[in-house]
N, C-alpha and C. Protein backbone atom coordinates (compact mmCIF):
# COMPACT_ATOMS: atom_id res chain seq x y z
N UNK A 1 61.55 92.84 176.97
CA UNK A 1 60.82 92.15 175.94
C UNK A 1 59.36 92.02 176.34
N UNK A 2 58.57 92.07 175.53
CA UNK A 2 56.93 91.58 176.05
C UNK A 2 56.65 91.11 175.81
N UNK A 3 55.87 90.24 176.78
CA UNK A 3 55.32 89.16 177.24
C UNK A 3 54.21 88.86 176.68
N UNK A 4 53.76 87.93 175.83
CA UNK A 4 52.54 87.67 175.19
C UNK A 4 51.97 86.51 175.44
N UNK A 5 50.29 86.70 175.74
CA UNK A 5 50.22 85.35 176.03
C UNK A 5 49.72 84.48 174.96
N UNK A 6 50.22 83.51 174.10
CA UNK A 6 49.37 82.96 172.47
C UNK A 6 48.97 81.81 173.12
N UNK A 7 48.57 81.63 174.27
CA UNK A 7 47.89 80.15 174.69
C UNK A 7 46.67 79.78 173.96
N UNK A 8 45.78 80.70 173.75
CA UNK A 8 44.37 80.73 173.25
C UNK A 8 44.34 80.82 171.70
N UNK A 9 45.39 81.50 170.90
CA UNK A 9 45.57 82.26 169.44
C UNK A 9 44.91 80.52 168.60
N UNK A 10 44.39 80.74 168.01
CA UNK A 10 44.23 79.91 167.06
C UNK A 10 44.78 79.44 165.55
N UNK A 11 45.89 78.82 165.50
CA UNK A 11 47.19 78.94 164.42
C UNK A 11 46.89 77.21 163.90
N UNK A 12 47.12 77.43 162.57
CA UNK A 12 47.22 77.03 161.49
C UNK A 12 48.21 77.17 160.63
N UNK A 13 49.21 75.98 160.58
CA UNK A 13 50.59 75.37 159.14
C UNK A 13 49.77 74.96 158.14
N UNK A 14 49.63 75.95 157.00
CA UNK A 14 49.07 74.96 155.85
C UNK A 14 50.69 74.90 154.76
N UNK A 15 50.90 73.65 154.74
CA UNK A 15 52.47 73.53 153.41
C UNK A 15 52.11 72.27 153.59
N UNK A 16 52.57 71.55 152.06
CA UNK A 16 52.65 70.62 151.87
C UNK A 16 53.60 69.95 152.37
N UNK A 17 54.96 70.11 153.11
CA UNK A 17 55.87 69.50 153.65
C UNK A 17 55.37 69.06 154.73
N UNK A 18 55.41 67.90 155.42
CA UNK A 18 55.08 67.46 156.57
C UNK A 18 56.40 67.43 157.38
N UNK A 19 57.55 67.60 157.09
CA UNK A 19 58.73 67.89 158.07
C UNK A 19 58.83 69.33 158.82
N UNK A 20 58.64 69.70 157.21
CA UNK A 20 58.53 71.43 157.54
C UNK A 20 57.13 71.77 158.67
N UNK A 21 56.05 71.50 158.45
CA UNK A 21 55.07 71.57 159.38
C UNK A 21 55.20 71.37 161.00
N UNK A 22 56.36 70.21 160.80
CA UNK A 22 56.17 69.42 162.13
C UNK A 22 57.09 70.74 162.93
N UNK A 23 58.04 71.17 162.45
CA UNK A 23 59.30 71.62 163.05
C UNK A 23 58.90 73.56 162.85
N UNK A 24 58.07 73.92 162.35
CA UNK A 24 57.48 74.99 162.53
C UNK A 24 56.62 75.05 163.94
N UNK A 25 55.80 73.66 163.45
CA UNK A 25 55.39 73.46 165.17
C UNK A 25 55.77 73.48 166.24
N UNK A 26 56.55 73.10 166.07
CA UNK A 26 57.67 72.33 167.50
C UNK A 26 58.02 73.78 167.92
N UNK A 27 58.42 74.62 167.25
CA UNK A 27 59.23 75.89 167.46
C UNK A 27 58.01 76.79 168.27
N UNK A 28 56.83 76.73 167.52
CA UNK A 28 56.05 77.58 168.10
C UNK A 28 55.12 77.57 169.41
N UNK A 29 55.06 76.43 169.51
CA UNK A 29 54.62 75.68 171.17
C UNK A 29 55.71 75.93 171.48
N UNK A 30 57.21 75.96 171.30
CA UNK A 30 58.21 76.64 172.57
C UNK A 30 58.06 77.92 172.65
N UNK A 31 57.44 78.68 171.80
CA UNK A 31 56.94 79.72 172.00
C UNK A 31 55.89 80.22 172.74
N UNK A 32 55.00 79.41 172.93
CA UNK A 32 53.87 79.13 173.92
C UNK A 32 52.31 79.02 173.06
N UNK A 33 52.19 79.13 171.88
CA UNK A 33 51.33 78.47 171.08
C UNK A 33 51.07 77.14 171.51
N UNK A 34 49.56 77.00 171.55
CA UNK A 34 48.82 75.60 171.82
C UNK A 34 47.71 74.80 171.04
N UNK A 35 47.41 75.77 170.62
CA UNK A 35 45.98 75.80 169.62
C UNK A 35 46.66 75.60 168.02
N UNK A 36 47.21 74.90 167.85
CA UNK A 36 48.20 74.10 166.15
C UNK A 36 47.90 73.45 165.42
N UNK A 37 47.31 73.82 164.70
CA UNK A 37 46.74 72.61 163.50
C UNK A 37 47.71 72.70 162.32
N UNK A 38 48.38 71.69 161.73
CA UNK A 38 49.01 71.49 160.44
C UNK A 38 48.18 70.71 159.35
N UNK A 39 48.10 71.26 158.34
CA UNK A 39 47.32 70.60 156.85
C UNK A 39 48.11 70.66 156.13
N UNK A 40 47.98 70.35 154.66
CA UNK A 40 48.25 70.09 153.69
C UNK A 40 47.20 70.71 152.59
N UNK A 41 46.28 71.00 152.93
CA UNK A 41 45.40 71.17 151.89
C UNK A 41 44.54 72.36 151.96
N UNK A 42 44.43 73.50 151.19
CA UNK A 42 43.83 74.36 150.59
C UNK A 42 42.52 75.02 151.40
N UNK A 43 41.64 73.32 150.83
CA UNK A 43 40.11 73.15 150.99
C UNK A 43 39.40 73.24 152.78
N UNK A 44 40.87 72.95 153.23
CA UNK A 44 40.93 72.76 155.13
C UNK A 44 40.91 74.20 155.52
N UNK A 45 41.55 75.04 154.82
CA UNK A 45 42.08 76.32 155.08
C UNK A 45 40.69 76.73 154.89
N UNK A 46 40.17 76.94 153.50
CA UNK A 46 38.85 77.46 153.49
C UNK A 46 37.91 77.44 154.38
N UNK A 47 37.89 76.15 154.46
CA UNK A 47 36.25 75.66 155.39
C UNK A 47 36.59 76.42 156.99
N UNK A 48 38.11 76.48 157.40
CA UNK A 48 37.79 76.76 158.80
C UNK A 48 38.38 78.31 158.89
N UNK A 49 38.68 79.26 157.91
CA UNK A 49 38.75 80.45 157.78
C UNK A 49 36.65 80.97 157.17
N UNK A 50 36.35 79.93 157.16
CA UNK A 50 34.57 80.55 156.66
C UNK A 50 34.10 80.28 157.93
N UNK A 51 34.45 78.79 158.63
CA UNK A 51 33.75 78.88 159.70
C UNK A 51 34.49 79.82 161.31
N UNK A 52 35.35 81.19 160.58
CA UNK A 52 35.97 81.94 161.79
C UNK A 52 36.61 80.81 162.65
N UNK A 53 37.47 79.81 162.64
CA UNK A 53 38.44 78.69 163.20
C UNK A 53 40.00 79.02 163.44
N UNK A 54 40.47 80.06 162.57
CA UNK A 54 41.85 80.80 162.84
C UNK A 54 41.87 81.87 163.03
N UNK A 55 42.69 82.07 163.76
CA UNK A 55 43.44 83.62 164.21
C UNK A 55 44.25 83.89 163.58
N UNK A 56 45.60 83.15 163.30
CA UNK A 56 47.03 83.35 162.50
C UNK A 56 47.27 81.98 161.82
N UNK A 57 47.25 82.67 160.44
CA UNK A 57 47.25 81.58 159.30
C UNK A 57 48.84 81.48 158.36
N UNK A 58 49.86 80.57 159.29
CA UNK A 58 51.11 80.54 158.74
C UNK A 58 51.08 79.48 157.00
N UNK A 59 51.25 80.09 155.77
CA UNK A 59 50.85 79.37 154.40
C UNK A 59 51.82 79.27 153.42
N UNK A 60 52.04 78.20 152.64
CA UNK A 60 52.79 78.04 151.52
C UNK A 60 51.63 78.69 150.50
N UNK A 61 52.26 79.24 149.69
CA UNK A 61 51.21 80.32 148.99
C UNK A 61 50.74 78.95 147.46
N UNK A 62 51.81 77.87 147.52
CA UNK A 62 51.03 76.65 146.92
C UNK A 62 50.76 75.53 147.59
N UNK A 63 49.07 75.24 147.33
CA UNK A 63 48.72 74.29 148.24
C UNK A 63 47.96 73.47 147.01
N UNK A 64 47.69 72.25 147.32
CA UNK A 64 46.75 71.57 146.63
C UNK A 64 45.18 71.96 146.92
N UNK A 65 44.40 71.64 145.88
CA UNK A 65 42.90 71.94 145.67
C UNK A 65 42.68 74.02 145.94
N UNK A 66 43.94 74.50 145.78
CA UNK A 66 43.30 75.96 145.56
C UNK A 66 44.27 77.25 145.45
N UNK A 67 44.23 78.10 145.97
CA UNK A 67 45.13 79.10 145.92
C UNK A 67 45.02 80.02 147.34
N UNK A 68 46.03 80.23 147.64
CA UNK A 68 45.83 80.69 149.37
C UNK A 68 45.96 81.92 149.26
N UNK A 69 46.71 82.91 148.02
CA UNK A 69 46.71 83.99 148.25
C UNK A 69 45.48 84.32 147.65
N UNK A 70 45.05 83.69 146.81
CA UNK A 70 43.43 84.51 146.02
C UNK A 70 42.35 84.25 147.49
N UNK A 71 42.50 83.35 148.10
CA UNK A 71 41.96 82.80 149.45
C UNK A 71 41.95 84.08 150.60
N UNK A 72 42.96 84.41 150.92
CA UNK A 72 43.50 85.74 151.71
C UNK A 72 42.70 86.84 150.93
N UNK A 73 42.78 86.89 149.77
CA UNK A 73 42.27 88.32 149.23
C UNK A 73 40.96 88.45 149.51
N UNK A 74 40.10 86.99 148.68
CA UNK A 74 38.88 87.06 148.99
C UNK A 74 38.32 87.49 150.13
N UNK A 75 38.95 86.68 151.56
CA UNK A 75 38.64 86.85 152.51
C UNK A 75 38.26 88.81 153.32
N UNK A 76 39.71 89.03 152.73
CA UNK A 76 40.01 90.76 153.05
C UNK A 76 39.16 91.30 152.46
N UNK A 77 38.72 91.34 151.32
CA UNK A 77 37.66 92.24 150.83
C UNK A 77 36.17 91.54 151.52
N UNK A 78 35.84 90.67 151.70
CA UNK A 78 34.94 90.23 152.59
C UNK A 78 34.46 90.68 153.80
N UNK A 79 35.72 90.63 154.61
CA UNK A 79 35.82 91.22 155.88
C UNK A 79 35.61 92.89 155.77
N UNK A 80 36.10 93.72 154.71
CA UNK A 80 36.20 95.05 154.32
C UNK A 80 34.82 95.68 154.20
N UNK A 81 33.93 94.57 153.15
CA UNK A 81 32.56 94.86 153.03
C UNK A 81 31.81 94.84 154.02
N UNK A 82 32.25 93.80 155.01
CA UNK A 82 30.93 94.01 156.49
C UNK A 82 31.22 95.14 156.90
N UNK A 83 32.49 95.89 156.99
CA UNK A 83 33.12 96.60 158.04
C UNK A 83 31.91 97.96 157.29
N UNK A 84 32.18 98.13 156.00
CA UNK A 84 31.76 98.94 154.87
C UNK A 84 30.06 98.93 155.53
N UNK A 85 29.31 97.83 155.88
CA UNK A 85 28.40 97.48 156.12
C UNK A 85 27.59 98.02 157.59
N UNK A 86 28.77 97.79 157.99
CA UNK A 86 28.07 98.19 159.68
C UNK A 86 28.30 99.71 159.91
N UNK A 87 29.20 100.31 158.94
CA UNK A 87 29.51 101.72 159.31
C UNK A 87 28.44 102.82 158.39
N UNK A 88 27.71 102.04 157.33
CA UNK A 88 26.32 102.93 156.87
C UNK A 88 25.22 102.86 157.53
């Protein structure tokens, strides 16, 4: 099996369940994840996917104050255009 190290990975639970959050957590620090933030809200996701704050973004695709998959898309074509950007 290989060995990975996610000590550093920067992960993010956005769902509105706070049981479900907790116990996604729990699972993934036995996994060796350390860096865990759980939200509830949309607008959290945004601000710290603009300010580059996650690595792996685990999501209920409904969140309050927005939409996470139009969120993801935006982002991808974003990321697509710099790439588009630095290679002319």
């Amino acid at each position: 099996m290989l060995d990975v190290d996610y000590e550093n990975t920067r992960l993010m639970i956005a769902d509105t369940g706070k049981q479900y959050r907790k116990g996604i957590k729990g699972i993934l620090f036995h996994h060796g994840f350390r860096e865990i933030q759980d939200i509830d809200d949309s607008s959290v996701v945004r601000k710290r996917i603009g300010n580059n704050e996650i690595d792996l973004l685990i999501a209920d695709h409904i969140l309050p104050k927005g939409d996470i998959c139009g969120l993801i898309r935006g982002t991808r074509h974003a990321i697509l255009a710099a790439i588009r950007l630095l290679l002319l």
